[in-house]
N, C-alpha and C. Protein backbone atom coordinates (compact mmCIF):
# COMPACT_ATOMS: atom_id res chain seq x y z
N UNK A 1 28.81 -14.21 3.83
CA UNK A 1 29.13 -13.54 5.07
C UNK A 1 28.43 -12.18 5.13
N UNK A 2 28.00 -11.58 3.97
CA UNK A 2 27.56 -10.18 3.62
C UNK A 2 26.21 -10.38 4.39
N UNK A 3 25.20 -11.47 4.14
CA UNK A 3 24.38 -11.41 3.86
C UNK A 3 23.96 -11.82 5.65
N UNK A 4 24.67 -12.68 6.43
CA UNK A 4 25.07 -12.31 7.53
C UNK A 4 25.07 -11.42 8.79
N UNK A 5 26.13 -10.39 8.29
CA UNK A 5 26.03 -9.14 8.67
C UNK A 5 25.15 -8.63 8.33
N UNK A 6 24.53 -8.34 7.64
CA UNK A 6 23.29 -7.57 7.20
C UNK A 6 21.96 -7.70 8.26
N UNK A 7 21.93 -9.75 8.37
CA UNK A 7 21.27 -10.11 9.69
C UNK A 7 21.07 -9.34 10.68
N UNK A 8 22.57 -9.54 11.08
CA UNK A 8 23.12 -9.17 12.59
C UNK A 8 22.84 -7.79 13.00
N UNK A 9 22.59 -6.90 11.89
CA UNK A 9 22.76 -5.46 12.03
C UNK A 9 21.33 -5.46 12.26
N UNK A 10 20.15 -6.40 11.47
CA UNK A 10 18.80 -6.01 11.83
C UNK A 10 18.52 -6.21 13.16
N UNK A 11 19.37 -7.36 13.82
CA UNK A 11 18.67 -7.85 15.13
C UNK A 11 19.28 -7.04 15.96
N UNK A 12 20.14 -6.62 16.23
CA UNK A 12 20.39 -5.41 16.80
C UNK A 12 20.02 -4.67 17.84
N UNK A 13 18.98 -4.30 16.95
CA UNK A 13 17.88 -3.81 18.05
C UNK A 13 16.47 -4.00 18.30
N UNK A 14 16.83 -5.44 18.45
CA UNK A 14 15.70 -6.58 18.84
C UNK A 14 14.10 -6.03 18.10
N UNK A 15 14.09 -6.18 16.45
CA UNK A 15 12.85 -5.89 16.38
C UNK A 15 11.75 -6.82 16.38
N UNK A 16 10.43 -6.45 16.15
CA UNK A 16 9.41 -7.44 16.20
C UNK A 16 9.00 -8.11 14.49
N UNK A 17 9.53 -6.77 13.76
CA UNK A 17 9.58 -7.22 11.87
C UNK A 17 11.17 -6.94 11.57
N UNK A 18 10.84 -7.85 10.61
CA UNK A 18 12.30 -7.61 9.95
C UNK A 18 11.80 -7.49 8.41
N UNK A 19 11.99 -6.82 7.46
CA UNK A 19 11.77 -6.63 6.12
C UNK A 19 12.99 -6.66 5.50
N UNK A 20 13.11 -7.85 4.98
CA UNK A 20 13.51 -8.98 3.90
C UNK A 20 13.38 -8.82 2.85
N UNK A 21 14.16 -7.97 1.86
CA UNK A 21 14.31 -8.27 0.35
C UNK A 21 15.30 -8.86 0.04
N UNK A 22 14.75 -10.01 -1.03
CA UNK A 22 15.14 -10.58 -1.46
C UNK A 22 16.79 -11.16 -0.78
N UNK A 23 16.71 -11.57 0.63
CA UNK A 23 17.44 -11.83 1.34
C UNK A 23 18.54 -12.37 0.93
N UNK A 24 18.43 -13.27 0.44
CA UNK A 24 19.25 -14.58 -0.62
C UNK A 24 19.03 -14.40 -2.18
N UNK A 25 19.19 -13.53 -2.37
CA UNK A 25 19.28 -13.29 -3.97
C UNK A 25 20.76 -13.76 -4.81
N UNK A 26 21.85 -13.30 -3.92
CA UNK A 26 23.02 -13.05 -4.26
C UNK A 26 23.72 -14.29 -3.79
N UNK A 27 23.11 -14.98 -3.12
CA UNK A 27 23.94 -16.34 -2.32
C UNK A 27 23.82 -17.40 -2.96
N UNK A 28 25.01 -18.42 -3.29
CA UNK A 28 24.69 -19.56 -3.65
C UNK A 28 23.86 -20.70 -3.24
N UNK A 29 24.08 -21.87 -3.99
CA UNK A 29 22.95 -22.41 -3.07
C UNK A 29 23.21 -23.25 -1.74
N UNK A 30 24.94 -23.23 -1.84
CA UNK A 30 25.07 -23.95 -0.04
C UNK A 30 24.44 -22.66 1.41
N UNK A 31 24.68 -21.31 0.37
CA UNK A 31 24.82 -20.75 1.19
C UNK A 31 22.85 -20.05 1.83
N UNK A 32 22.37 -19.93 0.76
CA UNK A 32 21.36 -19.75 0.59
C UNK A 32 20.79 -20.85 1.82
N UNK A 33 21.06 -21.98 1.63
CA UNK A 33 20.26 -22.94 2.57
C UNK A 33 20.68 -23.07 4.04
N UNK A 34 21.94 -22.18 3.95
CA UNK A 34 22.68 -21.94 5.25
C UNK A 34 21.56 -20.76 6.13
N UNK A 35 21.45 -19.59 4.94
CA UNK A 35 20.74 -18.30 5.36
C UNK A 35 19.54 -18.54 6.02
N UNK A 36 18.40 -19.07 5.07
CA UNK A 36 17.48 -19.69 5.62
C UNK A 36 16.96 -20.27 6.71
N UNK A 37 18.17 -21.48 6.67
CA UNK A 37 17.84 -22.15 8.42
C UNK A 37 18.06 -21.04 9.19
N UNK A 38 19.27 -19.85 9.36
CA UNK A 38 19.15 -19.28 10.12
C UNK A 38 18.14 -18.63 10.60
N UNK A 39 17.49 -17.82 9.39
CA UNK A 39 16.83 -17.33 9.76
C UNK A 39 15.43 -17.66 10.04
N UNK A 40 14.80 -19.23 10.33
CA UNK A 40 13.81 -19.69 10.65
C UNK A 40 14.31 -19.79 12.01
N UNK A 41 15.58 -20.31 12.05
CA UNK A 41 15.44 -20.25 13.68
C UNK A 41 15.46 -18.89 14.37
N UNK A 42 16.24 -18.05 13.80
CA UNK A 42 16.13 -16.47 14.60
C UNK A 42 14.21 -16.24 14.72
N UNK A 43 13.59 -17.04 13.83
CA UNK A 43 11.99 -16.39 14.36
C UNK A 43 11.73 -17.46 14.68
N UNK A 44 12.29 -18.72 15.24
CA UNK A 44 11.01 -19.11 16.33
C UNK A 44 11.73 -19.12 17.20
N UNK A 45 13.17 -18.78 17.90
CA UNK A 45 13.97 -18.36 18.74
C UNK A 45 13.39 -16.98 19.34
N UNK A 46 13.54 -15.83 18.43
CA UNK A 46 13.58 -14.62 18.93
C UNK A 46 11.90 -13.85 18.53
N UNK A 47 10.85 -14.95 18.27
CA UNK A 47 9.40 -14.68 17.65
C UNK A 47 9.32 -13.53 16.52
N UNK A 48 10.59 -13.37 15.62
CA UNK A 48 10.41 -12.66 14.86
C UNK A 48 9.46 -12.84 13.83
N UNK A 49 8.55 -11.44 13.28
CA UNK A 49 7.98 -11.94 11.62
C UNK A 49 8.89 -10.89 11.25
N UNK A 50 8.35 -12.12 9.42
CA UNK A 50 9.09 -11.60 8.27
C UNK A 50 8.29 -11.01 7.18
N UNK A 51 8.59 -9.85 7.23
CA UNK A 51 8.30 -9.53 5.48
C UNK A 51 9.10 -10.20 5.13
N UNK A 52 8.95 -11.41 4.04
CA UNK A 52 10.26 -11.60 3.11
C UNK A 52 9.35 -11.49 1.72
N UNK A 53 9.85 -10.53 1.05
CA UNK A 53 9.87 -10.46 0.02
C UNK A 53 10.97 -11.22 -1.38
N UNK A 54 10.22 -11.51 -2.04
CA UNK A 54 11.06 -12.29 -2.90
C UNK A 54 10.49 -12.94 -4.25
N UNK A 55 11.38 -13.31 -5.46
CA UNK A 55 10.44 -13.65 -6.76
C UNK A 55 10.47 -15.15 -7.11
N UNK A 56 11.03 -16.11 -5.72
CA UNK A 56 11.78 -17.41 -5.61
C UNK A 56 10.25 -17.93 -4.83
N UNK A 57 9.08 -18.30 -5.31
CA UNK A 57 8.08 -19.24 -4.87
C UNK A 57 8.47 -20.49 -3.89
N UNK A 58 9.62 -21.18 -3.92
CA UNK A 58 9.95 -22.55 -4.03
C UNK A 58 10.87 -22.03 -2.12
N UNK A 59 11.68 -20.80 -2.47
CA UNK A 59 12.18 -20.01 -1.15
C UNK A 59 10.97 -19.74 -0.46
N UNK A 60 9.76 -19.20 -0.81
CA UNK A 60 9.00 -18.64 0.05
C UNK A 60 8.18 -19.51 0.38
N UNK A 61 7.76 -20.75 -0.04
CA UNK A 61 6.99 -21.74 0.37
C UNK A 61 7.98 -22.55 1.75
N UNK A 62 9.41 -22.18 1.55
CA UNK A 62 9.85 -23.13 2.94
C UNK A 62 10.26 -22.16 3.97
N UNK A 63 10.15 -20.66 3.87
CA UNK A 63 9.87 -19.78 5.02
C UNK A 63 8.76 -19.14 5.50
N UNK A 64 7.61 -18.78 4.69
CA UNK A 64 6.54 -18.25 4.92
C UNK A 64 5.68 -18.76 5.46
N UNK A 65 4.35 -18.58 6.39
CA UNK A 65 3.22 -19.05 6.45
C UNK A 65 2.17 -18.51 6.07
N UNK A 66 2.31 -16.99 5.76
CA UNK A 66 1.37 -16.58 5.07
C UNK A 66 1.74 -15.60 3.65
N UNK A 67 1.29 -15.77 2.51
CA UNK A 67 1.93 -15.46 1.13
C UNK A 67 0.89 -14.17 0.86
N UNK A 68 1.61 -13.51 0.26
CA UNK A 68 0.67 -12.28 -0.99
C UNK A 68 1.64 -12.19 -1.78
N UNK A 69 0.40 -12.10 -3.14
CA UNK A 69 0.94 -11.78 -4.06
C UNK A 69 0.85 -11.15 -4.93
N UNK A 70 1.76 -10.43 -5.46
CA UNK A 70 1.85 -9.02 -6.00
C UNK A 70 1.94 -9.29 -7.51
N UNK A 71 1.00 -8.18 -8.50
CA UNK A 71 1.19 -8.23 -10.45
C UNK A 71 1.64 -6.45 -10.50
N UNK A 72 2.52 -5.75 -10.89
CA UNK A 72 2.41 -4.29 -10.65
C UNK A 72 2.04 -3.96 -9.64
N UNK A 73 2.70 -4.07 -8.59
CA UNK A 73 2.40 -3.36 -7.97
C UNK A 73 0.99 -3.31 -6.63
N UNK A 74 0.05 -3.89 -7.29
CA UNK A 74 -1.47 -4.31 -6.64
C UNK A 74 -1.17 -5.78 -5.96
N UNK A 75 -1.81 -6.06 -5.04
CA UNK A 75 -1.85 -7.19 -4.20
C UNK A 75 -3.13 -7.72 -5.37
N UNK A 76 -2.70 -9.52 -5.60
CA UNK A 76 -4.10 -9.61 -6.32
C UNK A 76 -4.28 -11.13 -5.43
N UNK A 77 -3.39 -11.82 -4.46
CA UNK A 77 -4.16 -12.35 -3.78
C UNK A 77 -2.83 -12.67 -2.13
N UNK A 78 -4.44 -13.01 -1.22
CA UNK A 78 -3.26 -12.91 0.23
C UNK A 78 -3.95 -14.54 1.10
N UNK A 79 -3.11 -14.88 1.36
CA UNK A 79 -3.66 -16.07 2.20
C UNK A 79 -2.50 -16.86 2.86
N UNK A 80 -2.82 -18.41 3.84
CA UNK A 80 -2.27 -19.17 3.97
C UNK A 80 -1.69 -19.73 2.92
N UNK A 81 0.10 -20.10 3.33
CA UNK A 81 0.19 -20.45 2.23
C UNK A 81 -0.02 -21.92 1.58
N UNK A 82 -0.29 -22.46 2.62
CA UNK A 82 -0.53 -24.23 2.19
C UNK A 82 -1.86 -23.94 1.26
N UNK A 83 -2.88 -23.43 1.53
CA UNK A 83 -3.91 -23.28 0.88
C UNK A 83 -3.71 -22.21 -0.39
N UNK A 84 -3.23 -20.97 -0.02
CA UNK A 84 -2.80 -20.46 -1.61
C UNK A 84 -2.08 -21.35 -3.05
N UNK A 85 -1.19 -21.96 -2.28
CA UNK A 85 -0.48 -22.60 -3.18
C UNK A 85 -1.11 -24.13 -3.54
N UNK A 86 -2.33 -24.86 -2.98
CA UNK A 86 -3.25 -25.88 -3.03
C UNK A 86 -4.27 -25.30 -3.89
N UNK A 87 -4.86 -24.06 -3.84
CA UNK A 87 -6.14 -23.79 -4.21
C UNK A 87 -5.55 -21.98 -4.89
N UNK A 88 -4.80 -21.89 -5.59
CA UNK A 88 -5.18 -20.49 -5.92
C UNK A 88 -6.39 -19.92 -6.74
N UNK A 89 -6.67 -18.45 -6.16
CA UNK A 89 -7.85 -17.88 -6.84
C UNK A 89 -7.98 -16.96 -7.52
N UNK A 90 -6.71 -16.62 -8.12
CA UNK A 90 -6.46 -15.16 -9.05
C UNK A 90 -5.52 -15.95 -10.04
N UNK A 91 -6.17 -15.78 -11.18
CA UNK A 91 -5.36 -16.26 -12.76
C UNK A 91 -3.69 -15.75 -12.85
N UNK A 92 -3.31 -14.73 -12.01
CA UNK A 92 -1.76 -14.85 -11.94
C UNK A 92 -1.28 -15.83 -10.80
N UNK A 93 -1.79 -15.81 -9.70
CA UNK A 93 -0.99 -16.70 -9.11
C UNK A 93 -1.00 -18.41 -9.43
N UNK A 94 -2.32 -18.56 -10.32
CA UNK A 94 -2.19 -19.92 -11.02
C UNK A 94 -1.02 -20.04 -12.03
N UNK A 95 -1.17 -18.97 -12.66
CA UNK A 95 0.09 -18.26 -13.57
C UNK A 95 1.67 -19.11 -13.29
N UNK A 96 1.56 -18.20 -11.84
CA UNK A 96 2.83 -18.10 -10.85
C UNK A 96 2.98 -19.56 -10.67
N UNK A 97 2.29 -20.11 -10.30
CA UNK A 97 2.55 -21.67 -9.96
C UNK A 97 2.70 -22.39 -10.58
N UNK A 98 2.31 -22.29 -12.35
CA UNK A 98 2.32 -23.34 -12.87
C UNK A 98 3.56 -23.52 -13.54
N UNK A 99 4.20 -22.03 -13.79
CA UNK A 99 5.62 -22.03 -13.93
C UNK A 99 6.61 -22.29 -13.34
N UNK A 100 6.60 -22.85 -12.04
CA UNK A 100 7.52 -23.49 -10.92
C UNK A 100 8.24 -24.55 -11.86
N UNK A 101 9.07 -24.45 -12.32
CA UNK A 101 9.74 -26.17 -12.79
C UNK A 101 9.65 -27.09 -12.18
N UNK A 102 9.47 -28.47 -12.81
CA UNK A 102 8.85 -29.16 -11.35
C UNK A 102 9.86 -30.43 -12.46
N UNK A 103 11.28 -30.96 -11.80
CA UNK A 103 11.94 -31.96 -11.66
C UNK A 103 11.93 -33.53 -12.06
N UNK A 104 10.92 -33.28 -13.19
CA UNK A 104 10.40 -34.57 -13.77
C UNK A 104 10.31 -34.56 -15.03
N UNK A 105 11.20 -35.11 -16.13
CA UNK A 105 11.24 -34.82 -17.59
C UNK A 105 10.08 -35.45 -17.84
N UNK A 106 9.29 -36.27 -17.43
CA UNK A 106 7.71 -36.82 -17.98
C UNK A 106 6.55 -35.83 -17.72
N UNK A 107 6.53 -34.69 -16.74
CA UNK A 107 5.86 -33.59 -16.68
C UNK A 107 5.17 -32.92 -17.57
N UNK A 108 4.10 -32.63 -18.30
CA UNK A 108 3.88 -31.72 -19.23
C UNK A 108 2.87 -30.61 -18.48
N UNK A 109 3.03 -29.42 -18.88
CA UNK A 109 2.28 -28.60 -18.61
C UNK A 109 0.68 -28.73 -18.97
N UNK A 110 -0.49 -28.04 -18.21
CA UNK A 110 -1.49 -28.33 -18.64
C UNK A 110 -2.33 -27.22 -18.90
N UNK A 111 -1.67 -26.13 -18.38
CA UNK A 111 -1.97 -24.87 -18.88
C UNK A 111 -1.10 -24.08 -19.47
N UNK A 112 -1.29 -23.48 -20.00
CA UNK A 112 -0.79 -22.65 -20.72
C UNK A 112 -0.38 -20.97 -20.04
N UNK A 113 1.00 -20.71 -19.85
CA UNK A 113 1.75 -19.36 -19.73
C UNK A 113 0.44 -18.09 -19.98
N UNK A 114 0.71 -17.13 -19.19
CA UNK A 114 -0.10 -15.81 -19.66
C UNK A 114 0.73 -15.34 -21.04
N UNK A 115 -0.34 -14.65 -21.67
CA UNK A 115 0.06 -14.27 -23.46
C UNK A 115 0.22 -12.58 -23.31
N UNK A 116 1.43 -12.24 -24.30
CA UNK A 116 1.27 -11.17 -24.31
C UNK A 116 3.03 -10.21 -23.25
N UNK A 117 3.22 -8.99 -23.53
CA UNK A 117 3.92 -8.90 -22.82
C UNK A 117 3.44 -8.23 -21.59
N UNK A 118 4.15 -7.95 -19.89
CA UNK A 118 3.62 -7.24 -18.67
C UNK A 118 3.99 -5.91 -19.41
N UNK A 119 2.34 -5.56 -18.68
CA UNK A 119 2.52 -3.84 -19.03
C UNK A 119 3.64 -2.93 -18.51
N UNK A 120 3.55 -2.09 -18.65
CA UNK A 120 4.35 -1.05 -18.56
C UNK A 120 4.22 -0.79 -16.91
N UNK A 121 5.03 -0.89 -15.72
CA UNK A 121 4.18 -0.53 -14.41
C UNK A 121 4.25 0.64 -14.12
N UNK A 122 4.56 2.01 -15.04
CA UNK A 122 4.57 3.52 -15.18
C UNK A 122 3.55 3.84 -15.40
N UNK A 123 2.87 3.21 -16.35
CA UNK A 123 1.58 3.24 -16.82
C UNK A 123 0.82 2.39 -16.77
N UNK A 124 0.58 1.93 -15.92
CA UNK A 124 -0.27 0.23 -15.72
C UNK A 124 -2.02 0.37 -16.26
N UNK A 125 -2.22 -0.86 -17.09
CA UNK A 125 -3.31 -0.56 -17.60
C UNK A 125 -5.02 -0.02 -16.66
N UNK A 126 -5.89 0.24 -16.75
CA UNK A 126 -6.77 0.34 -16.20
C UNK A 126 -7.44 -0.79 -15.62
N UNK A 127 -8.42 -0.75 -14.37
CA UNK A 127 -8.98 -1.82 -13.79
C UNK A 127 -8.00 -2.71 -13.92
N UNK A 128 -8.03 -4.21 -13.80
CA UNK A 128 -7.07 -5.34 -13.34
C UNK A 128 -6.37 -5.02 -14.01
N UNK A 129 -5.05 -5.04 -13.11
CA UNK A 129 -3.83 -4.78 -14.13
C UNK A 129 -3.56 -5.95 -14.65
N UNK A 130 -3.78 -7.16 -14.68
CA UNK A 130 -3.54 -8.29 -15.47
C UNK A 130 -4.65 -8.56 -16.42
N UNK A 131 -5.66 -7.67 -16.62
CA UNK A 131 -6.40 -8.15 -17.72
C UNK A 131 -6.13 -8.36 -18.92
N UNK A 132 -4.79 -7.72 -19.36
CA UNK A 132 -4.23 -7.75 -20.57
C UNK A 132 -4.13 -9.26 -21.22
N UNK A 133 -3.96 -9.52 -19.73
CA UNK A 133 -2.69 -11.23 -19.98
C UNK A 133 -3.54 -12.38 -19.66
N UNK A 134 -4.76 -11.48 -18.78
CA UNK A 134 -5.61 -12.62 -17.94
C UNK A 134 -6.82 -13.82 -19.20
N UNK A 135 -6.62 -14.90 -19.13
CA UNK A 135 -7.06 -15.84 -19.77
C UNK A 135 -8.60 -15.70 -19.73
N UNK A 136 -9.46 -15.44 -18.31
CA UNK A 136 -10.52 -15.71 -18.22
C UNK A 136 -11.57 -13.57 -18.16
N UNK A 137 -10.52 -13.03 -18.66
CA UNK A 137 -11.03 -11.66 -18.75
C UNK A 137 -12.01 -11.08 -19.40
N UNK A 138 -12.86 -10.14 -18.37
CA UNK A 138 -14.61 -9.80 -19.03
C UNK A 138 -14.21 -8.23 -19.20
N UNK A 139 -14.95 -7.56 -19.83
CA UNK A 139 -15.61 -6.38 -20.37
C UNK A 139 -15.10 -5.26 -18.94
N UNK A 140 -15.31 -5.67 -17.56
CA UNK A 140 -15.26 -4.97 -16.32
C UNK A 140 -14.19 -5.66 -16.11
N UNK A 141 -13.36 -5.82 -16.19
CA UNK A 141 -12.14 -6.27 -16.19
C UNK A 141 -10.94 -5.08 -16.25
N UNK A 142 -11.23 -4.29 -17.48
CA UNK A 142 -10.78 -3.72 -18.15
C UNK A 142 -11.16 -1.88 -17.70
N UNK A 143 -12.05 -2.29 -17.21
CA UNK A 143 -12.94 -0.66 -16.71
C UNK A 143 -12.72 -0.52 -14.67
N UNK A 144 -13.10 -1.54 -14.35
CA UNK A 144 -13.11 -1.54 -12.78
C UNK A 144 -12.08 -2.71 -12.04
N UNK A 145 -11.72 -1.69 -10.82
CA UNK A 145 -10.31 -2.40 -10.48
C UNK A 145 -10.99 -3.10 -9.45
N UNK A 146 -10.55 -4.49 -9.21
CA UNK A 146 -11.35 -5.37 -8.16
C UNK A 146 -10.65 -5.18 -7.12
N UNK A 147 -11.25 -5.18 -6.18
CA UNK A 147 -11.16 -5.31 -4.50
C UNK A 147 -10.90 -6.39 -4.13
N UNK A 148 -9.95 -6.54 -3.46
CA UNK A 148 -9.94 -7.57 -2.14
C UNK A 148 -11.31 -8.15 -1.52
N UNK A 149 -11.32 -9.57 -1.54
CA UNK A 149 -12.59 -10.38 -1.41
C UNK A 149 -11.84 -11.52 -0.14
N UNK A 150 -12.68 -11.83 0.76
CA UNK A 150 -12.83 -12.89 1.29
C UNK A 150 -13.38 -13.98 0.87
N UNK A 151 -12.81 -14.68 0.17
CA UNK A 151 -13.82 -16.11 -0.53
C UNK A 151 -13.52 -17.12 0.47
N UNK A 152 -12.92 -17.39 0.86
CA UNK A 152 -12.47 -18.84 1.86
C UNK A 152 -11.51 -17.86 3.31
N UNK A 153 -11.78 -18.66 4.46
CA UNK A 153 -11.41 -18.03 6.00
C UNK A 153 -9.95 -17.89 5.21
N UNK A 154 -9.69 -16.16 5.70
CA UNK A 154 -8.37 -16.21 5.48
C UNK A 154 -7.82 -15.98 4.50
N UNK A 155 -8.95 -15.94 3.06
CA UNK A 155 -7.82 -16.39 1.61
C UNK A 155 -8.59 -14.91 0.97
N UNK A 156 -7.77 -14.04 1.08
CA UNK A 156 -8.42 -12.99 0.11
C UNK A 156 -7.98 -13.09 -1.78
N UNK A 157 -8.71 -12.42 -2.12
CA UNK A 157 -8.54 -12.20 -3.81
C UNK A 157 -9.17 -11.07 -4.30
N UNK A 158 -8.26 -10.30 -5.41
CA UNK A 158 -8.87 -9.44 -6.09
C UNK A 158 -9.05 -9.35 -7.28
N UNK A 159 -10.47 -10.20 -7.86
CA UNK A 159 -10.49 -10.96 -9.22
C UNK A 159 -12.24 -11.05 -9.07
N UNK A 160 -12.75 -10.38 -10.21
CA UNK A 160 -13.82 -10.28 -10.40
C UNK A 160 -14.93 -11.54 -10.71
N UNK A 161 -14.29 -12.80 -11.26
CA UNK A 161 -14.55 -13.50 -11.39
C UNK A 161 -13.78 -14.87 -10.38
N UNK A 162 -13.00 -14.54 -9.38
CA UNK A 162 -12.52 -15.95 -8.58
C UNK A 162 -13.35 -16.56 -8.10
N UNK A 163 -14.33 -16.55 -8.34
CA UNK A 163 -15.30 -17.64 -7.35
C UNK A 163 -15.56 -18.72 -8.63
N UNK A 164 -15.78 -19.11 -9.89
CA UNK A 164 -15.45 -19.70 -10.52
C UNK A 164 -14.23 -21.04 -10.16
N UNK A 165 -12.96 -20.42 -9.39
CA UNK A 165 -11.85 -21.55 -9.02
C UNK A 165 -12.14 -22.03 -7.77
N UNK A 166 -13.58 -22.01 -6.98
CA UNK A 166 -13.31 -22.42 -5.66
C UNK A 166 -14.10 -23.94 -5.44
């Protein structure tokens, strides 16, 4: 009901964003799936967008249409999400995906977890902040922070080497 009110108080005064943390964090899961529908219909009812922020992949794949995704802090990739989550191009969000549990005890993983622990985000390392952890990491990795790239309409990345996954 908290989570509800909280709604009600944003729409209020009829905005055009609503910023969404972690909306359904605290809700179970009847209720969670209660929240949700609502709030897909409050945006194609009332044309709201959403920031929704959140660390639930599996939540944000059945509200979002367009995903970014965040390592410390840095955006390291932004796109559609049918295609982010089909084709990712930054070694964390392959990361991110491959750790989804996926409902099939015959399943085996085929990659392997990032190694190592996340840095410190007080002190986040230099250039990619995931180079620490990153599997496919070069020399400039470690020295220069990559930019946001257009590799595919729509699908940005900031990974010195993503054109390799396309």
């Amino acid at each position: 009901m908290r989570q509800r009110a909280v709604l009600a108080r944003a729409l209020i005064t009829h905005p055009d964003l609503i910023v969404a943390d972690e909306p359904i964090a605290m809700a179970d899961v009847s209720v969670r799936a209660l929240l949700l529908k609502l709030m897909v219909q409050l945006q194609r009812d009332l044309k709201l967008t959403y920031l929704f922020i959140t660390h639930d992949l599996a939540t944000a794949k059945y509200i979002c249409d367009r995903i970014g995704i965040l390592y410390l802090g840095r955006l390291t990739e932004l796109g559609p999400l049918p295609q982010v989550y089909r084709k990712p191009l930054h070694p964390y969000t392959q990361a991110l995906l491959e750790a989804v549990p996926v409902p099939n005890p015959e399943y085996r993983r085929t990659t392997a977890l990032p190694k190592g622990e996340i840095p410190n985000p007080i002190n986040p390392p230099s250039g990619c902040r995931f180079h620490p952890r990153c599997p496919i990491a070069r020399e400039i990795c470690s020295v220069d922070e990559p930019i946001m790239r257009e590799l595919e309409p729509n699908h940005f990345v900031a990974c010195h080497f993503a054109e390799q996954f396309l």
